[in-house]
Protein backbone atom coordinates (compact mmCIF):
# COMPACT_ATOMS: atom_id res chain seq x y z
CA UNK A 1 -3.39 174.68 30.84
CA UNK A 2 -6.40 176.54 30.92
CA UNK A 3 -7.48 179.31 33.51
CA UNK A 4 -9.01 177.40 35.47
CA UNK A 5 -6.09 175.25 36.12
CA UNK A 6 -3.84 178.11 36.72
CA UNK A 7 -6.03 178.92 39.96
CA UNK A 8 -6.23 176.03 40.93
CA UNK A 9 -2.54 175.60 40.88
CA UNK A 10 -2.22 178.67 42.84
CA UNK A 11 -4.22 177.66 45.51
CA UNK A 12 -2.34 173.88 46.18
CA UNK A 13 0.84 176.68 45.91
CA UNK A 14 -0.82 179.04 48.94
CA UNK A 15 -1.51 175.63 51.03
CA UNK A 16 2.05 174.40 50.43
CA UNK A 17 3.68 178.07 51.61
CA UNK A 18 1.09 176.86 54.88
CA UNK A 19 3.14 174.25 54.86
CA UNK A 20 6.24 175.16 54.54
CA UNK A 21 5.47 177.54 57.19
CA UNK A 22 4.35 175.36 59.51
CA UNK A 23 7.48 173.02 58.64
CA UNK A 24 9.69 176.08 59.76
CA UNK A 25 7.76 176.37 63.26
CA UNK A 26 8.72 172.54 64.27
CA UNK A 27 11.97 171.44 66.11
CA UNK A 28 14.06 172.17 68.14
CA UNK A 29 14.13 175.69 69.87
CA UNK A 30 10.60 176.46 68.16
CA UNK A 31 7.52 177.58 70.01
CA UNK A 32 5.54 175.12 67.58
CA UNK A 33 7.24 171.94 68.74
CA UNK A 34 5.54 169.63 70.62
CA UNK A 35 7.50 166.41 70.37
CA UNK A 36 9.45 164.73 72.89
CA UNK A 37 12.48 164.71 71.24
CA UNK A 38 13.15 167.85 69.69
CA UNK A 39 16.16 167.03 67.46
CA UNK A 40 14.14 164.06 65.64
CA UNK A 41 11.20 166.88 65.39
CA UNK A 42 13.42 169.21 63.80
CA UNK A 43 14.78 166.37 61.56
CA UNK A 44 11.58 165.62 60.52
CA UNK A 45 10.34 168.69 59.34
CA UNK A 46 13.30 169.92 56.93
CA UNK A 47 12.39 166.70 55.48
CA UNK A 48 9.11 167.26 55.49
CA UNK A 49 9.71 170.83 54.43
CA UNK A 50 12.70 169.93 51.55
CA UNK A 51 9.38 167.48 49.96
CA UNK A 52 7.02 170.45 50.00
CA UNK A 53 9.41 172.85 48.59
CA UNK A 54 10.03 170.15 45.61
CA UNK A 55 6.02 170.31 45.40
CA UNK A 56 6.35 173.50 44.78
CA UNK A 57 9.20 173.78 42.65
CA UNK A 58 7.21 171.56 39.67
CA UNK A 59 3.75 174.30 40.55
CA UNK A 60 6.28 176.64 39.31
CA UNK A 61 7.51 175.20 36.70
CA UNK A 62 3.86 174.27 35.60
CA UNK A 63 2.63 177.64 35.29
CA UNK A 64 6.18 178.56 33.54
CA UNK A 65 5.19 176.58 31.12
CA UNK A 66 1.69 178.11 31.21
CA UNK A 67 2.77 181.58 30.34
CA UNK A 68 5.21 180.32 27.82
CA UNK A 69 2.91 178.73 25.89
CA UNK A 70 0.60 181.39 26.28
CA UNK A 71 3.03 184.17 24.89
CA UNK A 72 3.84 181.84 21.98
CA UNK A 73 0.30 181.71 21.08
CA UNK A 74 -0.30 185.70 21.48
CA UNK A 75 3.05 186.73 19.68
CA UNK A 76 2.26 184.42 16.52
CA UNK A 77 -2.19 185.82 16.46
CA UNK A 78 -0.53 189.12 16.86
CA UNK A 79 2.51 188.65 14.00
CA UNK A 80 1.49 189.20 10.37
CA UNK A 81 1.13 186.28 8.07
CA UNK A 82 4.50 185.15 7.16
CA UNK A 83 4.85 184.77 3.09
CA UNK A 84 8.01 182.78 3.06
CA UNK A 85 9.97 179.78 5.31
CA UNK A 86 12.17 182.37 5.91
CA UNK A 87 10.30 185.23 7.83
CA UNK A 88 8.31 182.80 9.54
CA UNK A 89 11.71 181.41 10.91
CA UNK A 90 12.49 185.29 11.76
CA UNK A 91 9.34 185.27 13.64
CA UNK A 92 9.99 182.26 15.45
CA UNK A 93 13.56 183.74 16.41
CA UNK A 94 11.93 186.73 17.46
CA UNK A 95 10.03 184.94 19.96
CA UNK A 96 12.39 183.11 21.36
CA UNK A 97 14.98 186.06 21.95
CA UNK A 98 12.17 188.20 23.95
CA UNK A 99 11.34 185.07 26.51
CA UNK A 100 15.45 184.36 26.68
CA UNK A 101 15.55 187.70 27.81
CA UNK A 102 12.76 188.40 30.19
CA UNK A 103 14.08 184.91 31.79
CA UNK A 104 17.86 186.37 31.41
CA UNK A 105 18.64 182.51 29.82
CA UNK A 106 20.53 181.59 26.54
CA UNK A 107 18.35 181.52 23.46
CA UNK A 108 18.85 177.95 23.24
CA UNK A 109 17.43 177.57 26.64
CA UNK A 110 14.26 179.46 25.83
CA UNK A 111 13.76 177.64 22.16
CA UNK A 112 13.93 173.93 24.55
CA UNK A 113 10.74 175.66 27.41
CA UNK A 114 9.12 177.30 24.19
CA UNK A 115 9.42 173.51 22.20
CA UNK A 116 8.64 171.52 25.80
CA UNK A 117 6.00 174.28 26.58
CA UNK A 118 3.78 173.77 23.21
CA UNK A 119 4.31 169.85 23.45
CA UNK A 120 3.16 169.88 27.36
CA UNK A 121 -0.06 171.70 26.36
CA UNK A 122 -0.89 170.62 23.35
CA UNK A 123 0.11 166.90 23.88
CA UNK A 124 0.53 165.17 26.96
CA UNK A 125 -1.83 166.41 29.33
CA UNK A 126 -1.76 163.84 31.80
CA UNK A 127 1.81 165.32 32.09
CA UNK A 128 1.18 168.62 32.91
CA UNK A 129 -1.91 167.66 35.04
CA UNK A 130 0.98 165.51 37.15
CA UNK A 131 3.19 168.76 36.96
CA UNK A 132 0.66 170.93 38.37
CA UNK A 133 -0.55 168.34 41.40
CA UNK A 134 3.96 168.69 42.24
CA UNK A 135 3.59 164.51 41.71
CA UNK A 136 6.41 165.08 39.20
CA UNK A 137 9.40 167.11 39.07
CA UNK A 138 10.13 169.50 35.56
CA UNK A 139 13.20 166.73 34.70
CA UNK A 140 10.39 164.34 34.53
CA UNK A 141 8.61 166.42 32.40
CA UNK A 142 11.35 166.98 30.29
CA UNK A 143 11.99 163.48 30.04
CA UNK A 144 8.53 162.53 28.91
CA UNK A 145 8.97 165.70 26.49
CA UNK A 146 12.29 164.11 25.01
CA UNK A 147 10.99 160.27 24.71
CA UNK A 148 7.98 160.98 23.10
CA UNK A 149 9.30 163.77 20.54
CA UNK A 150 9.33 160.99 17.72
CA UNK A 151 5.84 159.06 18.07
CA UNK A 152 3.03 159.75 16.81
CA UNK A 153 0.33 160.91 19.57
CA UNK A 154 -1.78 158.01 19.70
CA UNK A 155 2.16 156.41 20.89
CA UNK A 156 2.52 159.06 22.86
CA UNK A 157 -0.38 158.69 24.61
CA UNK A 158 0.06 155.46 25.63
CA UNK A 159 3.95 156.28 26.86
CA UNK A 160 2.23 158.77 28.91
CA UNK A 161 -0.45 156.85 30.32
CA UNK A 162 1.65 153.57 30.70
CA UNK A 163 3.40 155.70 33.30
CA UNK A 164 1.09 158.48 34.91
CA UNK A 165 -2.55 156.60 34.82
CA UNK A 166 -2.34 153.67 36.80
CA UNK A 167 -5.89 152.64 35.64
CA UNK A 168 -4.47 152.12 32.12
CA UNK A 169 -4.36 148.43 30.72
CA UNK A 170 -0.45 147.24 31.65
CA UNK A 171 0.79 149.55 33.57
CA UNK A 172 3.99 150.62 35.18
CA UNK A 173 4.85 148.32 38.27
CA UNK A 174 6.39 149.54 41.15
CA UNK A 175 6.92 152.77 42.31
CA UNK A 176 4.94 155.56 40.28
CA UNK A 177 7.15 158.12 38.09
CA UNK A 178 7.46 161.22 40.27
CA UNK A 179 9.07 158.47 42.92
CA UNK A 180 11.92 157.30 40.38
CA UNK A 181 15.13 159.92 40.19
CA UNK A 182 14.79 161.23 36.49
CA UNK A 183 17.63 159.53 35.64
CA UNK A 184 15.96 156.40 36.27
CA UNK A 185 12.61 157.42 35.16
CA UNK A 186 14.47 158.16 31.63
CA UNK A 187 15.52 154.70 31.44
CA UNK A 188 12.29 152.98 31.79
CA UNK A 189 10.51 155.52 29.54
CA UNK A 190 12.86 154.49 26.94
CA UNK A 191 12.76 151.09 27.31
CA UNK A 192 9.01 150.94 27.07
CA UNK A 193 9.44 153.99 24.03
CA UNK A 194 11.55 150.81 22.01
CA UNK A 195 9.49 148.25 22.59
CA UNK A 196 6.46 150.15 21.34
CA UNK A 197 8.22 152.91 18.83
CA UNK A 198 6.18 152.44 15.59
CA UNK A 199 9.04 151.92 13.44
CA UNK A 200 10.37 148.85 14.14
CA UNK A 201 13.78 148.33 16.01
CA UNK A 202 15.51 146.47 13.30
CA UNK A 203 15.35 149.04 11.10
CA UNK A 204 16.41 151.83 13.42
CA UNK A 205 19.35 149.69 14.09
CA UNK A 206 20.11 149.22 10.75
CA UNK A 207 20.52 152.92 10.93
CA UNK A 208 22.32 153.27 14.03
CA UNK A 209 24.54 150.82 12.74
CA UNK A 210 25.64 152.95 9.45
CA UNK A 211 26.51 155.62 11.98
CA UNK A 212 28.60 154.35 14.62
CA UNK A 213 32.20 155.84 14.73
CA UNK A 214 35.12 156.88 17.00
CA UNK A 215 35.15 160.09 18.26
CA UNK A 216 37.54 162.57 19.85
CA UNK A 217 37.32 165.67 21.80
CA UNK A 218 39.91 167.50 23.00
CA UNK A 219 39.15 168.61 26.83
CA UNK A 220 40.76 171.19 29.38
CA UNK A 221 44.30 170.33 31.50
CA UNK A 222 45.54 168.20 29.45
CA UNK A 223 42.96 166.06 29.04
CA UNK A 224 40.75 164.63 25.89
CA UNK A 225 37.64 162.64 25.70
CA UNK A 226 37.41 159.60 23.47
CA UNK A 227 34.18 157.67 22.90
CA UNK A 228 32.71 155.23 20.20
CA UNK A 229 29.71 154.62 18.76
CA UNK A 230 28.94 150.61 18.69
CA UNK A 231 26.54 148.35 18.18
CA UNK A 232 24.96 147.53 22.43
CA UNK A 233 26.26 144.19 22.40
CA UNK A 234 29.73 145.58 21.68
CA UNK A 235 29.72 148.55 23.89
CA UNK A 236 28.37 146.51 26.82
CA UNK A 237 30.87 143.67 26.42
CA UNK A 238 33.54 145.88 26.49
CA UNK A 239 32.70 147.82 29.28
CA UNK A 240 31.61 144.54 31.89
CA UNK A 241 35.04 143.17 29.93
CA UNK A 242 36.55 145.86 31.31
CA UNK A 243 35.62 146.15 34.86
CA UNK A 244 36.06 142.60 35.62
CA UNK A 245 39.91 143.56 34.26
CA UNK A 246 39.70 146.35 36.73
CA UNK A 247 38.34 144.82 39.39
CA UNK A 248 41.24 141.91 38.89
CA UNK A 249 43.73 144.54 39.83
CA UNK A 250 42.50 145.93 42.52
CA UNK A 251 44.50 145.36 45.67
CA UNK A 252 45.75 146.70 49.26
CA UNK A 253 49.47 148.07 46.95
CA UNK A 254 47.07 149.58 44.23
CA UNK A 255 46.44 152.94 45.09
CA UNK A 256 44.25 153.88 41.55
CA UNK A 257 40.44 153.37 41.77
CA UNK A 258 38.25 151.12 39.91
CA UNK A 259 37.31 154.01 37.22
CA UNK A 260 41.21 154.80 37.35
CA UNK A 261 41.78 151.27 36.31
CA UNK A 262 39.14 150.68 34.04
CA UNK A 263 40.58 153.83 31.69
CA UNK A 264 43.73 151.90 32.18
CA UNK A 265 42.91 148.54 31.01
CA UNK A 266 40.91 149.89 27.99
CA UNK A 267 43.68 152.58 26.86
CA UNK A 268 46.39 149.39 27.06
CA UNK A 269 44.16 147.28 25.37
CA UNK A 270 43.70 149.99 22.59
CA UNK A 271 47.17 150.78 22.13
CA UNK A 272 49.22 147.42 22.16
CA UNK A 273 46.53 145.16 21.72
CA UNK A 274 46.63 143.14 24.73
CA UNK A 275 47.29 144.78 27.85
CA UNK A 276 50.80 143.98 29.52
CA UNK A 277 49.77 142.17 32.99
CA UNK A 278 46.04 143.15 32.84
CA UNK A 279 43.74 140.09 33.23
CA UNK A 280 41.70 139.45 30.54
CA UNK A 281 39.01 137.95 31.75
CA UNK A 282 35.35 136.96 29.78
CA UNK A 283 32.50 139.11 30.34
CA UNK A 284 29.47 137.89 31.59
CA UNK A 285 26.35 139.69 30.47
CA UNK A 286 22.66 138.31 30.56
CA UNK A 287 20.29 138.43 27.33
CA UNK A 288 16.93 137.80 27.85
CA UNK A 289 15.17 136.68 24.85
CA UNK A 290 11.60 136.56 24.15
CA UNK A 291 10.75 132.81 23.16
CA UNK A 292 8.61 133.39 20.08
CA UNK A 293 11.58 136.51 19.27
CA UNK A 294 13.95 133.77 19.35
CA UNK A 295 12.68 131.16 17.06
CA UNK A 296 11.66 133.64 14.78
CA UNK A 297 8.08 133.43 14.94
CA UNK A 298 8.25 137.20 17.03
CA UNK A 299 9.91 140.37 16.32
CA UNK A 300 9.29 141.61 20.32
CA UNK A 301 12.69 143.30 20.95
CA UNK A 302 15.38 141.59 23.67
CA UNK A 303 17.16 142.97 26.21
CA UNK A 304 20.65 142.76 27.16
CA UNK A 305 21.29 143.43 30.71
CA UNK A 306 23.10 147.32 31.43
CA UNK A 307 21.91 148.39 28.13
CA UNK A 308 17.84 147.74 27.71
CA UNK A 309 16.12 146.74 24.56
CA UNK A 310 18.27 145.56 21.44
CA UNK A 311 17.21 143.91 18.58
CA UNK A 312 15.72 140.11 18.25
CA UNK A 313 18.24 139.77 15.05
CA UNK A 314 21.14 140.75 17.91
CA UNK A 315 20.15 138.57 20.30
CA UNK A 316 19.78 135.69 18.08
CA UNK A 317 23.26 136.04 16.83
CA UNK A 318 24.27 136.32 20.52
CA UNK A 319 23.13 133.39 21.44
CA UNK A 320 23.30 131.42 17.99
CA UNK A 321 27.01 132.10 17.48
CA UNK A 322 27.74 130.32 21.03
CA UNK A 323 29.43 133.73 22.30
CA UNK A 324 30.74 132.93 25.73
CA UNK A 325 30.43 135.78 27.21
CA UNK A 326 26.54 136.30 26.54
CA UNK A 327 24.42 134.38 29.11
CA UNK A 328 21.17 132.93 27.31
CA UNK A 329 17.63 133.75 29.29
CA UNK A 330 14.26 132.67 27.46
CA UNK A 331 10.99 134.62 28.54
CA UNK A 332 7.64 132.41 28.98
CA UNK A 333 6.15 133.22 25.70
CA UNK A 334 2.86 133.27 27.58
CA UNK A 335 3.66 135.67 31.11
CA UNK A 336 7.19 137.23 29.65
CA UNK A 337 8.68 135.54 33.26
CA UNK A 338 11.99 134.12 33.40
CA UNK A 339 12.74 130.65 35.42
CA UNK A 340 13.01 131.19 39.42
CA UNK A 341 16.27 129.36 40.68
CA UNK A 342 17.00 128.78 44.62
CA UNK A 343 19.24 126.98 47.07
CA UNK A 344 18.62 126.28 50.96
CA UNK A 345 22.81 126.41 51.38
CA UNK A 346 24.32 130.10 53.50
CA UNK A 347 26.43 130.72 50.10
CA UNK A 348 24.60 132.39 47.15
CA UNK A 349 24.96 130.26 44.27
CA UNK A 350 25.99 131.27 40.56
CA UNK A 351 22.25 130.28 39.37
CA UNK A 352 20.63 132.45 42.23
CA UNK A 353 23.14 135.38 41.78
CA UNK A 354 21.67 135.16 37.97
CA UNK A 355 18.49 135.18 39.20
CA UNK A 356 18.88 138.24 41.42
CA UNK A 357 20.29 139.83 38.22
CA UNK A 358 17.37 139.51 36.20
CA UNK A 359 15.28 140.06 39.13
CA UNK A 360 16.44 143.61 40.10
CA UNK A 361 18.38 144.57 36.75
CA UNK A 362 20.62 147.18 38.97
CA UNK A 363 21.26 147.67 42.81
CA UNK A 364 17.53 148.29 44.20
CA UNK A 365 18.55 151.28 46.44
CA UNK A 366 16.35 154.28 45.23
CA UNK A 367 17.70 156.14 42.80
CA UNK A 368 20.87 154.10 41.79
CA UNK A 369 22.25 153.38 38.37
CA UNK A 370 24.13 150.41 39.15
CA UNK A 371 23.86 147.69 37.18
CA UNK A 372 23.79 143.87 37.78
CA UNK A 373 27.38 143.50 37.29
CA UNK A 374 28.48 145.48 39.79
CA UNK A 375 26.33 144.64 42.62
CA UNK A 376 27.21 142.15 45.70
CA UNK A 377 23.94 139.62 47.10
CA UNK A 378 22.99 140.40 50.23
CA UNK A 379 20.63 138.50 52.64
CA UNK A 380 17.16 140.76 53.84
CA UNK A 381 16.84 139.45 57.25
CA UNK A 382 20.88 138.40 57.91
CA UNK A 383 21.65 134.93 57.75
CA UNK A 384 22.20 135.17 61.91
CA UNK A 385 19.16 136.59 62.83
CA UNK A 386 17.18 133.48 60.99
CA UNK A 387 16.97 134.51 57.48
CA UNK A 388 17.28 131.87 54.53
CA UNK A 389 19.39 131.82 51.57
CA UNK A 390 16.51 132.34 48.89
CA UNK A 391 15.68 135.17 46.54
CA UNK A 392 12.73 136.51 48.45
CA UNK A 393 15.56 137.50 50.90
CA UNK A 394 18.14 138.06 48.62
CA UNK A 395 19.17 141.57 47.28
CA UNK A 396 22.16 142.57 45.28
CA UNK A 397 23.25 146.37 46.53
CA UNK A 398 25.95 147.64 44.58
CA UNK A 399 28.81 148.25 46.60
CA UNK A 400 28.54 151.54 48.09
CA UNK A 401 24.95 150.78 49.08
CA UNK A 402 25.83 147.29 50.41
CA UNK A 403 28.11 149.58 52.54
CA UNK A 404 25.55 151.69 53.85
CA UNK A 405 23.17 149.10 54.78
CA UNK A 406 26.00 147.70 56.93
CA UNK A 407 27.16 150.74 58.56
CA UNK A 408 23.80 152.93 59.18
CA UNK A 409 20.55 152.30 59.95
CA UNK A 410 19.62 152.00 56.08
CA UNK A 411 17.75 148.80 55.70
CA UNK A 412 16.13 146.64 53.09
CA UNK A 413 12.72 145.11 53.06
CA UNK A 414 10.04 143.06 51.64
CA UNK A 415 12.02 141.44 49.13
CA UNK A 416 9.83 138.90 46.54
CA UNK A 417 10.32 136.72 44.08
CA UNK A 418 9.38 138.95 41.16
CA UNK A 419 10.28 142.92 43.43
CA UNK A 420 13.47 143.77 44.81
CA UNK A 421 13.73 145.24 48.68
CA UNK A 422 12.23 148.67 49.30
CA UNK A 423 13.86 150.67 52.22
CA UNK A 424 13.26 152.21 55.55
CA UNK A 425 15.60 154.86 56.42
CA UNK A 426 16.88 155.73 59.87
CA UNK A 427 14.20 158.64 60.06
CA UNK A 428 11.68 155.91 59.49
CA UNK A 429 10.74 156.99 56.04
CA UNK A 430 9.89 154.07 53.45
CA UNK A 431 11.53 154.26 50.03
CA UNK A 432 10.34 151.76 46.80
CA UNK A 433 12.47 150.05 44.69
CA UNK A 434 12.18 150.17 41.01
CA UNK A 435 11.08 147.16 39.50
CA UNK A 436 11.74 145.73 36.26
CA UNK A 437 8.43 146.81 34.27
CA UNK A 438 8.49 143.34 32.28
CA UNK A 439 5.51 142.89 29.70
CA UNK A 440 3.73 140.21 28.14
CA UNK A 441 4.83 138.87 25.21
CA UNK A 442 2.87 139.59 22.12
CA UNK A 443 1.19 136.08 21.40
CA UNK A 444 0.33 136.06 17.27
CA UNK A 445 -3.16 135.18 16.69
CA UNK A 446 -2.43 132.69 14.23
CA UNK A 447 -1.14 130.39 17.44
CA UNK A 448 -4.58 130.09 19.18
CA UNK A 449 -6.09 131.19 22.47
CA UNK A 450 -3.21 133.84 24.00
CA UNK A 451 -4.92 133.40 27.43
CA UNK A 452 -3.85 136.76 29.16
CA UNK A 453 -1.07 138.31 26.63
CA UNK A 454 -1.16 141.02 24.11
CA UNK A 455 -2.01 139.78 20.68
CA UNK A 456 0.04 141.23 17.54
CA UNK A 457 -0.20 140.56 13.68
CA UNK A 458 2.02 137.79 12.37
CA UNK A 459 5.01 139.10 11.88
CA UNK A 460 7.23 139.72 8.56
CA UNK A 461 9.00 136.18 8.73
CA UNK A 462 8.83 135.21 5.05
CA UNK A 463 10.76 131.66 5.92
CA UNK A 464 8.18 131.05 9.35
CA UNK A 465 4.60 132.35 8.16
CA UNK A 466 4.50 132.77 4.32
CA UNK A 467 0.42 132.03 4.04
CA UNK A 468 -0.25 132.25 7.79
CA UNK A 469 -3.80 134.03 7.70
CA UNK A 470 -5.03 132.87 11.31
CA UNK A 471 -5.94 129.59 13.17
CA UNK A 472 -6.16 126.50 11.64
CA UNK A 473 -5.12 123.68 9.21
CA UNK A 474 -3.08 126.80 7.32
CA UNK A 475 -0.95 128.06 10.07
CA UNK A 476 2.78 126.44 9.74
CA UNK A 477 3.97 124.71 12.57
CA UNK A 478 6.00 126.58 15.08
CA UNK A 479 10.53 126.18 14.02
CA UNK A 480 12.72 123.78 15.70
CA UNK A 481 13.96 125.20 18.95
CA UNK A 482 17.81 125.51 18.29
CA UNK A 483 18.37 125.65 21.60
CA UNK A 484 15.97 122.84 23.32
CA UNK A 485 17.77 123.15 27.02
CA UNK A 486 16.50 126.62 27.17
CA UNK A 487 14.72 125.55 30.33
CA UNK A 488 17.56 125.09 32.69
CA UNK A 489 18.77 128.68 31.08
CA UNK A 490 21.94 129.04 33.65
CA UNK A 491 24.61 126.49 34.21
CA UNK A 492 25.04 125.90 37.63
């Protein structure tokens, strides 16, 4: 962030305090207001005033990082040459115990700005230039920080760009980052971080794999936290299993809630091996597979629906071993779109709810972290009021936010096949959904003309391309599809 850049973040920070100001000086018993109604004018600014304050707040946090980096850079031209690992590690602690204390923060809090700080300037500029304009918020920043802390830049350039330049060759759909909650945001960057990370994702699963374990921690009151390490497929299907358990429970005599229960269920199933009256019932959780990633041919990572990417070796045992609970969904290997599914009837059927799920991936209200599972359909335009039972007027709100759009003047919108509802809120204000940020498939060269997709090597299939060395009489045919009614991918 050079000097230049520092003034001219000061300046968008004097015409935001004009703001702000001028935010203040609307409403109700203001001399500024001029509206009609002065209640909604009031209204209206503190929103309009909470939005320029957040503006502000990532300015700030901008030129924090400004002057952190800048310190780090003085102390170490001013420090003498360290002549072992172990004073330069002095040095470095030196450092950050002066900026913990002139920020009165931990020393753990000023090593993560020092680390973020040097990566911000040094690496992802678009970043900081986004951090600067107030577009993003410092937990976005962070989160860009954190997924691209093990690629290599020319990686982390394109993580950075996929999401921030909207000129760049496939990117993001859909709202841009600074509009996603950074909980949200996080998800997508690391979804697009695995299906790009240089090292493939078998072999960091092989890894992940040697390290899974059970863990305890004791916790305050009486309580104690116990979590596991698994492989996704495991850890998903036995959460959906689960809340489908809980949710079999619930009732107008059951006076525990549906995280209550699900604790429940899982600690009987844990400790006598089938819970005593708890349902059991089969979890239901979508995989969507990549064709070519199927067959073989690919190595393009799936993804298994509440979790993200997962392995093509997973998902092909998934599907392969006939597990029941694991719904099968093939990707054109050409556009990477699933199958659309509809009905004319009121009711939503099983295929379209399916649909919905791979449409939206959680409940499409800003912001939420519900996924498929849990989420209701819901027509757009109501049913009543002329609206058809198809998915560009389908949504699936989660519960709460099904609620909400019943009750209050919350209401969806826009709904097509391929984007879930946006939202207008009762101030008028209109609010994107995420989308799913699906990808074209990498198409191997060695197949011919890719039309529109991304084209990758051939991949390290001994058994599939052993001599493949591009188009023609050489290339091996494609495999056997194992599963040849891919094509109608739901059962009704």
């Amino acid at each position: 962030m050079e000097g230049r850049a520092v003034a001219e973040t000061l300046e968008a920070m004097e015409a935001s305090l004009a703001a702000m100001a001028a935010c203040a000086g609307r409403g109700a018993g203001n001399v500024a207001s001029t509206g009609a109604d002065l209640l909604r004018d009031e209204a209206d600014a503190c929103l309009d005033g909470m939005a320029e304050v957040g503006r502000m707040e990532a300015r700030l946090a901008a030129l924090k990082v400004h002057f952190a980096a800048g310190y780090a850079r003085a102390a170490a031209a001013m420090a003498d040459p360290a002549v072992s690992p172990q004073e330069r590690t002095a040095q470095e602690m030196a450092v950050t115990a002066e900026v913990a204390c002139v920020l009165t923060v931990s020393e753990r809090s000023a090593a993560a700005l020092l680390s973020e700080s040097a990566t911000l300037t040094t690496g992802l500029p678009l970043t900081l230039s986004a951090l600067q304009a107030g577009s993003i918020s410092w937990q976005h920043a962070r989160v860009m920080c954190d997924e691209t802390s093990s690629l290599d830049p020319a990686a982390a350039a394109d993580l950075e760009a996929h999401f921030l330049d909207p000129e760049a060759p496939f990117a993001a759909r859909g709202c841009p980052a600074g509009e996603l909650v950074p909980g949200r945001f996080r998800a997508k960057a690391r979804r697009w971080r695995e299906l790009h990370h240089p090292v493939s994702i078998e072999a960091r699963h092989r890894k992940g794999v040697e390290d899974r374990r059970l863990e305890y921690v004791p916790d305050r009151d009486g309580m104690a936290w116990l979590s596991a390490y698994l492989t996704a497929d495991v850890a998903v299907g036995v959460w959906s299993r689960a809340t489908e358990a809980a949710r079999a429970l619930q009732g107008p005599n059951e006076s525990r809630t549906l995280t209550q229960l699900r604790a429940d269920v899982a600690a009987d199933w844990l400790l006598a091996g089938v819970a005593e009256g708890t349902p059991s019932p089969k979890a239901q959780v979508l995989v969507t597979v990549p064709a070519l990633s199927l067959l073989g041919v690919e190595s393009e990572p799936a993804t298994l629906d509440g979790y993200g990417p997962i392995p093509p070796s997973m998902a092909r045992r998934l599907v392969g071993d006939g597990a029941e609970s694991f719904l099968r969904v093939l990707t054109d290997p050409r556009s990477g779109a699933p199958l659309e599914i509809g009905r004319t009837s009121y009711r939503v059927p099983k295929a379209m709810r399916q649909w919905l799920r791979l449409r939206d991936g959680r409940c499409p209200f800003p912001g939420c972290n519900n996924h498929s599972l849990d989420n209701e359909a819901d027509h757009v335009l109501a049913w009543s009021d002329g609206g058809s039972t198809g998915v560009t007027n389908l949504g699936q709100p989660c519960r709460r936010h099904h609620r909400l759009r019943h009750t209050t003047a919350w209401k969806p919108v826009d709904a097509t096949r391929d984007q879930p509802p946006g939202w207008i809120s009762p101030a008028g204000r209109s609010y994107p959904s995420e989308q799913q940020d699906w990808e074209q498939p990498y198409w191997p060269r060695y197949l011919g003309d890719a039309g529109d997709g991304r084209e990758s090597e051939p991949p390290d299939w001994p058994d599939v391309v052993a001599g493949a060395v591009g188009p023609g009489e050489t290339d091996p045919p494609l495999p056997v599809d194992p599963f040849p009614d891919w094509a109608v991918f739901i059962a009704a």
